[in-house]
Protein backbone atom coordinates (compact mmCIF):
# COMPACT_ATOMS: atom_id res chain seq x y z
CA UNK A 1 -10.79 -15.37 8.70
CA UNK A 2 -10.54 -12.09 10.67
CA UNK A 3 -9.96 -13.35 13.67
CA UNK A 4 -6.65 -14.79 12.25
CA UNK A 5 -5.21 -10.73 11.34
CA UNK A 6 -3.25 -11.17 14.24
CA UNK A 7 -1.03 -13.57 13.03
CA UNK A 8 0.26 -11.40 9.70
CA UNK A 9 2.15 -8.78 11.72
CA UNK A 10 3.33 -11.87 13.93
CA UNK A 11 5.02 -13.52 11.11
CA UNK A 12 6.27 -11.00 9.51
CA UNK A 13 8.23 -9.63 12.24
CA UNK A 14 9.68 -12.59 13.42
CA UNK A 15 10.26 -13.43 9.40
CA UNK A 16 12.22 -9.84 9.84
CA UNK A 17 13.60 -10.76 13.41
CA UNK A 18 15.30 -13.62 11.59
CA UNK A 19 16.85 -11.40 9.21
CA UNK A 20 17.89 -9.00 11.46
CA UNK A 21 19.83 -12.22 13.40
CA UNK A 22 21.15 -13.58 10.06
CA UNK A 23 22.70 -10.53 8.93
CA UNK A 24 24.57 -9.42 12.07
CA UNK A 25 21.89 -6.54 13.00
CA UNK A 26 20.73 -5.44 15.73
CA UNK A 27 17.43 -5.14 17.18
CA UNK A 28 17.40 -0.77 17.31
CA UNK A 29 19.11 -0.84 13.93
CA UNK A 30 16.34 -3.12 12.39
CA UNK A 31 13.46 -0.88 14.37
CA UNK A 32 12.70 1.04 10.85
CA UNK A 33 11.46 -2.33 9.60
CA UNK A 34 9.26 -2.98 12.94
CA UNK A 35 7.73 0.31 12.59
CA UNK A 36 6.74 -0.21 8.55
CA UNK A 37 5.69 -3.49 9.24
CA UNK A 38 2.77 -2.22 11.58
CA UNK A 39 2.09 0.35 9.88
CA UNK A 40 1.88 -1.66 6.49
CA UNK A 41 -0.28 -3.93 8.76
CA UNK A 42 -2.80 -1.27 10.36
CA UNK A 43 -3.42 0.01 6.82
CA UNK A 44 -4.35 -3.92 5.26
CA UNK A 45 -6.52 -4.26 8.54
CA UNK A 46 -8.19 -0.76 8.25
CA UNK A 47 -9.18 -1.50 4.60
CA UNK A 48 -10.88 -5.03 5.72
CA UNK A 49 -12.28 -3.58 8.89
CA UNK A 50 -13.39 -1.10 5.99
CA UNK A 51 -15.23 -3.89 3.55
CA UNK A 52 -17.22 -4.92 6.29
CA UNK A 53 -18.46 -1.89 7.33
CA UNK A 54 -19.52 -1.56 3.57
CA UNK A 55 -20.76 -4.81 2.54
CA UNK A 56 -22.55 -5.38 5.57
C-alpha cells in the first residue's frame, strides 16, 4: 500500500487543476492550493513513514 503514496498528491492536484479550469483561474492564482496540497501530503506520508519506523 505504500508504494501507491504517490498517487494521493497526484489526484488531488489534478482534482484541484480541474477546479482551477472550471472556475476561470489561473494556474499562479491557484499556486496557494499546490503548495498546501504537498505540504498536507508530506505531513500524511511523514506520519506513515513514521508507523513503520515504530511498529517495525
Amino acid at each position: 500500500m505504500i508504494k501507491f503514496f504517490f498517487l494521493l498528491p497526484i489526484l488531488m492536484s489534478a482534482i484541484w487543476w480541474w477546479f482551477l479550469d472550471n472556475k476561470g483561474y489561473t494556474l499562479k492564482q491557484g499556486l496557494k492550493g499546490f503548495a498546501y496540497i504537498i505540504a498536507f501530503n508530506a505531513v500524511i506520508i511523514a506520519f506513515f513513514v513514521l508507523m513503520l519506523f515504530v511498529t517495525h
